[in-house]
C-alpha atoms as a PDB file:
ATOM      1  CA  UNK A   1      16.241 331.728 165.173  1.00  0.00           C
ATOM      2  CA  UNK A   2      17.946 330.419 168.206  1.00  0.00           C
ATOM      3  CA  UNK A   3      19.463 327.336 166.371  1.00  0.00           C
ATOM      4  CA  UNK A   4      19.975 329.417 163.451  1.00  0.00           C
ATOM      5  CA  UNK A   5      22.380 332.063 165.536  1.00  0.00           C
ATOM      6  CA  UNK A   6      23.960 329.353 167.408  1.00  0.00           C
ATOM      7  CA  UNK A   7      24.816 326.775 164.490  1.00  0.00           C
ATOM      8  CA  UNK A   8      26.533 329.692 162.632  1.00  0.00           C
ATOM      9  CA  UNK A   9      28.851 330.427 165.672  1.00  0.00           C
ATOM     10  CA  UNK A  10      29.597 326.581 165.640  1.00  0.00           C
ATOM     11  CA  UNK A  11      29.773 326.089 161.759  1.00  0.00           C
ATOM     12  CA  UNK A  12      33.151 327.520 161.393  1.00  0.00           C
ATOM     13  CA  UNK A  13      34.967 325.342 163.866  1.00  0.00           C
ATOM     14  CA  UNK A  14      33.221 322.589 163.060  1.00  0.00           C
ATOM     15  CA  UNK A  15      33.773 322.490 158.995  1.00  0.00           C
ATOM     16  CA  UNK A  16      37.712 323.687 159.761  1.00  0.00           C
ATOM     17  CA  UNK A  17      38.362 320.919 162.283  1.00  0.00           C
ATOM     18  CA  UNK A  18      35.598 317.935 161.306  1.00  0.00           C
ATOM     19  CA  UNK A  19      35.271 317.717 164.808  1.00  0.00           C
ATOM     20  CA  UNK A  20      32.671 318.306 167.777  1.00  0.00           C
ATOM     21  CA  UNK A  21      33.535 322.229 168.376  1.00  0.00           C
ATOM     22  CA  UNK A  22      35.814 322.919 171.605  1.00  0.00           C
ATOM     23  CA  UNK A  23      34.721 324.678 174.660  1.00  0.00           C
ATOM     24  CA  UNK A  24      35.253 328.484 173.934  1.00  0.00           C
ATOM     25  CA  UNK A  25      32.960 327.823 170.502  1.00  0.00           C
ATOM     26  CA  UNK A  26      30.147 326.217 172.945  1.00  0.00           C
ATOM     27  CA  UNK A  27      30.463 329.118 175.401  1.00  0.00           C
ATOM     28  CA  UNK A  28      29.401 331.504 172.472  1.00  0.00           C
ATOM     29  CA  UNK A  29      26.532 329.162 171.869  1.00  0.00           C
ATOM     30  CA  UNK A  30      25.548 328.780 175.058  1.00  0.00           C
ATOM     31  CA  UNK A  31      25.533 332.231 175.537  1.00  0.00           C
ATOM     32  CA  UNK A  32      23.165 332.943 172.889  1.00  0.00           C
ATOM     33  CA  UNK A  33      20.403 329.842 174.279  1.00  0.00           C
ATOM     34  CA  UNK A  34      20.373 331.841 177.639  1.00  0.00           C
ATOM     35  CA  UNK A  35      19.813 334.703 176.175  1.00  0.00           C
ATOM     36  CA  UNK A  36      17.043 333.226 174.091  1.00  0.00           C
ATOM     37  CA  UNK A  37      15.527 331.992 177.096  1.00  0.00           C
ATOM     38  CA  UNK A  38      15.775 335.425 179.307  1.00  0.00           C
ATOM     39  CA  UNK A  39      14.355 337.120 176.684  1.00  0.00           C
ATOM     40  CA  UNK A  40      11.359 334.342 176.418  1.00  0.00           C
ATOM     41  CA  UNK A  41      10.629 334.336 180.627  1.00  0.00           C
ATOM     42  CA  UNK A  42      10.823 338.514 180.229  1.00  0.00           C
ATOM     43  CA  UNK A  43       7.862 337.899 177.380  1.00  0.00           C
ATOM     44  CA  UNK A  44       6.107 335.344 179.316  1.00  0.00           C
ATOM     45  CA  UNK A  45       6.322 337.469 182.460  1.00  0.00           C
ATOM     46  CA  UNK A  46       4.972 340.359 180.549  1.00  0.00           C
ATOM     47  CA  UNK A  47       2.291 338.413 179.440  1.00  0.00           C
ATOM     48  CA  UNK A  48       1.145 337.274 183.057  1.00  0.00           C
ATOM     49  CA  UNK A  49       1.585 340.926 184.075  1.00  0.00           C
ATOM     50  CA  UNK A  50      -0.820 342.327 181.699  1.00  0.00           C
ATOM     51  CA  UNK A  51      -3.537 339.486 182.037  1.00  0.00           C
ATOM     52  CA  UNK A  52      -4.750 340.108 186.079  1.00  0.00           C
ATOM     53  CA  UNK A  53      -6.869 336.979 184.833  1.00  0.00           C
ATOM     54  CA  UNK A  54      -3.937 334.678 184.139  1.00  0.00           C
ATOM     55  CA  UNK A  55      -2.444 335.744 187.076  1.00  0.00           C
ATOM     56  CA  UNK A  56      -5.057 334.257 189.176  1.00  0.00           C
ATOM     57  CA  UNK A  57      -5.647 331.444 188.149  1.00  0.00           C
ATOM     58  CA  UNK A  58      -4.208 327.708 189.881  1.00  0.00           C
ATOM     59  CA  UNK A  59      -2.439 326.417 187.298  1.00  0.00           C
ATOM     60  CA  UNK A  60      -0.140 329.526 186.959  1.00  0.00           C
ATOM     61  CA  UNK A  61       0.864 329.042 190.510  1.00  0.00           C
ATOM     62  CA  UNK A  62       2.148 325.487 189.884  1.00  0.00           C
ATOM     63  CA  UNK A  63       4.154 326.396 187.090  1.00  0.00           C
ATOM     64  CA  UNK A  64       5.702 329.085 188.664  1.00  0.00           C
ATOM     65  CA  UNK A  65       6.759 326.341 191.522  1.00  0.00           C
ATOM     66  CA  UNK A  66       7.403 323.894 188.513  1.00  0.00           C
ATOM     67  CA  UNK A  67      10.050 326.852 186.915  1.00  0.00           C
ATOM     68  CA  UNK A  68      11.258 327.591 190.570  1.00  0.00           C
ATOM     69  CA  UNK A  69      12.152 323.389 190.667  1.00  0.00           C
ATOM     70  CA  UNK A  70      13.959 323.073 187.427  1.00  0.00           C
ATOM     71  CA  UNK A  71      16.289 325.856 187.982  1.00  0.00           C
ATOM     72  CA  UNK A  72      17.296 324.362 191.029  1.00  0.00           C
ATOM     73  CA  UNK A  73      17.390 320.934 189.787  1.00  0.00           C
ATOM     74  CA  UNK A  74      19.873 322.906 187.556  1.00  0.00           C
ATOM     75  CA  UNK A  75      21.913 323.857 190.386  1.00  0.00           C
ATOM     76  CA  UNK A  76      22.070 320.729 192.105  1.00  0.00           C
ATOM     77  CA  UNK A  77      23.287 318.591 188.826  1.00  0.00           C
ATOM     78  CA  UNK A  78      25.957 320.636 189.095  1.00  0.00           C
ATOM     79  CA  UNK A  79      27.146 320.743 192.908  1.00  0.00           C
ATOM     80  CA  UNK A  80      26.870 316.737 192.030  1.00  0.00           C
ATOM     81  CA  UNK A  81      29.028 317.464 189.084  1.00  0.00           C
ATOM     82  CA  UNK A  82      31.726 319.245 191.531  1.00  0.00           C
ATOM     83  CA  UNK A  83      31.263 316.863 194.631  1.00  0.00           C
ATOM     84  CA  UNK A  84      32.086 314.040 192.189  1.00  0.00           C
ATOM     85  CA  UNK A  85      35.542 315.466 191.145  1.00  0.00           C
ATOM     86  CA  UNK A  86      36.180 316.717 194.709  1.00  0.00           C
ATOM     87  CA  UNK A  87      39.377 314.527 195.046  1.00  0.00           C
ATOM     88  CA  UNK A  88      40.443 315.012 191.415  1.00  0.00           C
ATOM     89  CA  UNK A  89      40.391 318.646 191.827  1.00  0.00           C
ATOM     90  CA  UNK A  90      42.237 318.292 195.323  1.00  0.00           C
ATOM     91  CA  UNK A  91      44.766 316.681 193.781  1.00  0.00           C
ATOM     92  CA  UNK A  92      45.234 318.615 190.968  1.00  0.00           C
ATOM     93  CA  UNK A  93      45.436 321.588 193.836  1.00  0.00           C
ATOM     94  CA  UNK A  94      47.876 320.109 195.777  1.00  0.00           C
ATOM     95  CA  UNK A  95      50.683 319.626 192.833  1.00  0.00           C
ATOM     96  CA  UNK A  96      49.781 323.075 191.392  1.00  0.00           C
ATOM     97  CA  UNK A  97      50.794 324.257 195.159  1.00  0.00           C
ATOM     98  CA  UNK A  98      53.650 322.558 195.066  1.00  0.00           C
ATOM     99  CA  UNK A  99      54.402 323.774 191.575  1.00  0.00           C
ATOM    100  CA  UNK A 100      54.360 327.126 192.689  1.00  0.00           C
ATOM    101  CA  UNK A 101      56.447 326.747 195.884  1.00  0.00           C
ATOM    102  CA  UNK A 102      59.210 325.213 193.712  1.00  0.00           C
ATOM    103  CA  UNK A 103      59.146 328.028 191.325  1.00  0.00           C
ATOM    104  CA  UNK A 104      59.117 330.616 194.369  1.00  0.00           C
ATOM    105  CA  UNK A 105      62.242 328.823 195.790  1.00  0.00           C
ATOM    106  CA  UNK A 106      63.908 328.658 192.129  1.00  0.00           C
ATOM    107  CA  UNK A 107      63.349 332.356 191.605  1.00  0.00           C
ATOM    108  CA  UNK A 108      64.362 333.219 195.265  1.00  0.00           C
ATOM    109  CA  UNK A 109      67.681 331.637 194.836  1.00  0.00           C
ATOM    110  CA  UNK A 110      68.302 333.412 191.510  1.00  0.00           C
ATOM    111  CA  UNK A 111      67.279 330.623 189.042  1.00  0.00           C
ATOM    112  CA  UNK A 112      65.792 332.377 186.010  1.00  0.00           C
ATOM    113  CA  UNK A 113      65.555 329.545 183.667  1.00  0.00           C
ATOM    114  CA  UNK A 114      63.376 326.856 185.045  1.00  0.00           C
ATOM    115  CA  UNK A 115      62.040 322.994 184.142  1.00  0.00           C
ATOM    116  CA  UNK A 116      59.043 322.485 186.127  1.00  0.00           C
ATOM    117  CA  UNK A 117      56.420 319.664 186.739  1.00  0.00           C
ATOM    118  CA  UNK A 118      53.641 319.621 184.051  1.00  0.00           C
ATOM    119  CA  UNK A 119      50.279 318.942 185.397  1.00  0.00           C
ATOM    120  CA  UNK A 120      47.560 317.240 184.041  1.00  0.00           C
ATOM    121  CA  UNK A 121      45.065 318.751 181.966  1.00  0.00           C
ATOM    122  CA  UNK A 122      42.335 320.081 183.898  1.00  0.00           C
ATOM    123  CA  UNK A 123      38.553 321.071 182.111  1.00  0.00           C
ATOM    124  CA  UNK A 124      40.819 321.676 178.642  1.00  0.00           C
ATOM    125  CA  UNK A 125      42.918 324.221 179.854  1.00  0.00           C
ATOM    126  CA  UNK A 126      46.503 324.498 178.298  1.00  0.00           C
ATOM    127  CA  UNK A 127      49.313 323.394 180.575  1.00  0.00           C
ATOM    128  CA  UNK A 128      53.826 323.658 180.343  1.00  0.00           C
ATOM    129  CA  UNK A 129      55.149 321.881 177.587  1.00  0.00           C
ATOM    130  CA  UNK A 130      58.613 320.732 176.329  1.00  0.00           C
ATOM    131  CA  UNK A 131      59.308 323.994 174.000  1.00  0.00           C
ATOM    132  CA  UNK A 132      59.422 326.962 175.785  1.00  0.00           C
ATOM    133  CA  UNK A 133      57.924 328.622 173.399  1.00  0.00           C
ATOM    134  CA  UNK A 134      54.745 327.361 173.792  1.00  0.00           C
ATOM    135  CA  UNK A 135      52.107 329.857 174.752  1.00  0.00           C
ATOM    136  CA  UNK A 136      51.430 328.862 178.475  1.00  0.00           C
ATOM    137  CA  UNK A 137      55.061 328.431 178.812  1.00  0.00           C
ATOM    138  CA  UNK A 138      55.687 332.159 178.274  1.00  0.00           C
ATOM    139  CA  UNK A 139      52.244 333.494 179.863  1.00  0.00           C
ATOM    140  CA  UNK A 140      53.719 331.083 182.912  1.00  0.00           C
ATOM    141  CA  UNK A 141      57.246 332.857 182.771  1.00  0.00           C
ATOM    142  CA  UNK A 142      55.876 335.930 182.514  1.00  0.00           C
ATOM    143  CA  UNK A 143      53.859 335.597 185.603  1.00  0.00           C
ATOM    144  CA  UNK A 144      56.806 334.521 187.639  1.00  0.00           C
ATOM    145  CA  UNK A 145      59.269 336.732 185.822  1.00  0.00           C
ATOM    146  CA  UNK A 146      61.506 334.192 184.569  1.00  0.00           C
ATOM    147  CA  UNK A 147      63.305 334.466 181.169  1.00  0.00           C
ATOM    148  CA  UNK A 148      61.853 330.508 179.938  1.00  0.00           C
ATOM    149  CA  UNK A 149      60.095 327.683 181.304  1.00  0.00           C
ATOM    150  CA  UNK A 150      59.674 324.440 180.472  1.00  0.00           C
ATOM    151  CA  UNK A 151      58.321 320.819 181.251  1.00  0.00           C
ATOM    152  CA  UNK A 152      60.177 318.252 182.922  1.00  0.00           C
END
């Protein structure tokens, strides 16, 4: 049921682009598998609830400290994940804070109209472009109240 749910929120993007789907499809997906499995530990909770028997027994105690060990096996793949684009992410911090203290400066001194440094693409997210009426350019604008932005 699971894979059922979750390859029909991926089918669309997938037969439209004939390509791997792209993050915000996956989120959707992903969302339904941990769902799936809350709704599995609930039922397998229940279960050792209503069974004093099971509850007693060794061998439930060592999977409960097996479970306890794989979510935070889970936990730690991803602080490695972070700690491993630690200066990547740094740097991408530093010229977005530079970014904004140009724009600041620009606006202060009356400039309304504004070419700024495009960044580079961070975990798929959308960054300036040439046109100005691209979508981040105007959400960007619009943030800083400036009539039109665009990349250097």
């Amino acid at each position: 049921m699971v894979f059922l749910l979750a390859a029909a929120v991926m089918f669309p993007s997938e037969y439209a682009t004939s390509s791997y789907p792209s993050g915000r499809v996956l989120v959707t997906a992903e969302l339904i598998r941990n769902a799936a499995l809350a709704a599995f530990g609930i039922s397998l909770g229940r279960l050792f609830a209503s069974r004093p028997a099971l509850r007693a027994q060794a061998w439930t105690r060592a999977l409960w400290v097996l479970t306890l060990l794989a979510i935070a096996s889970t936990a730690l793949i991803g602080v490695r994940t972070i700690l491993s684009d630690q200066e990547r992410l740094f740097r991408f911090a530093a010229l977005w804070d530079e970014r904004h203290a140009f724009v600041q400066e620009a606006r202060a001194a009356g400039q309304m109209d504004l070419a700024v440094r495009s960044l580079p693409h961070l975990a798929g997210l959308g960054e300036i472009e040439a046109s100005s009426d691209h979508w981040v350019n105007r959400c960007f604008a619009q943030y800083y109240d400036l009539h039109t932005v665009r990349a250097k």
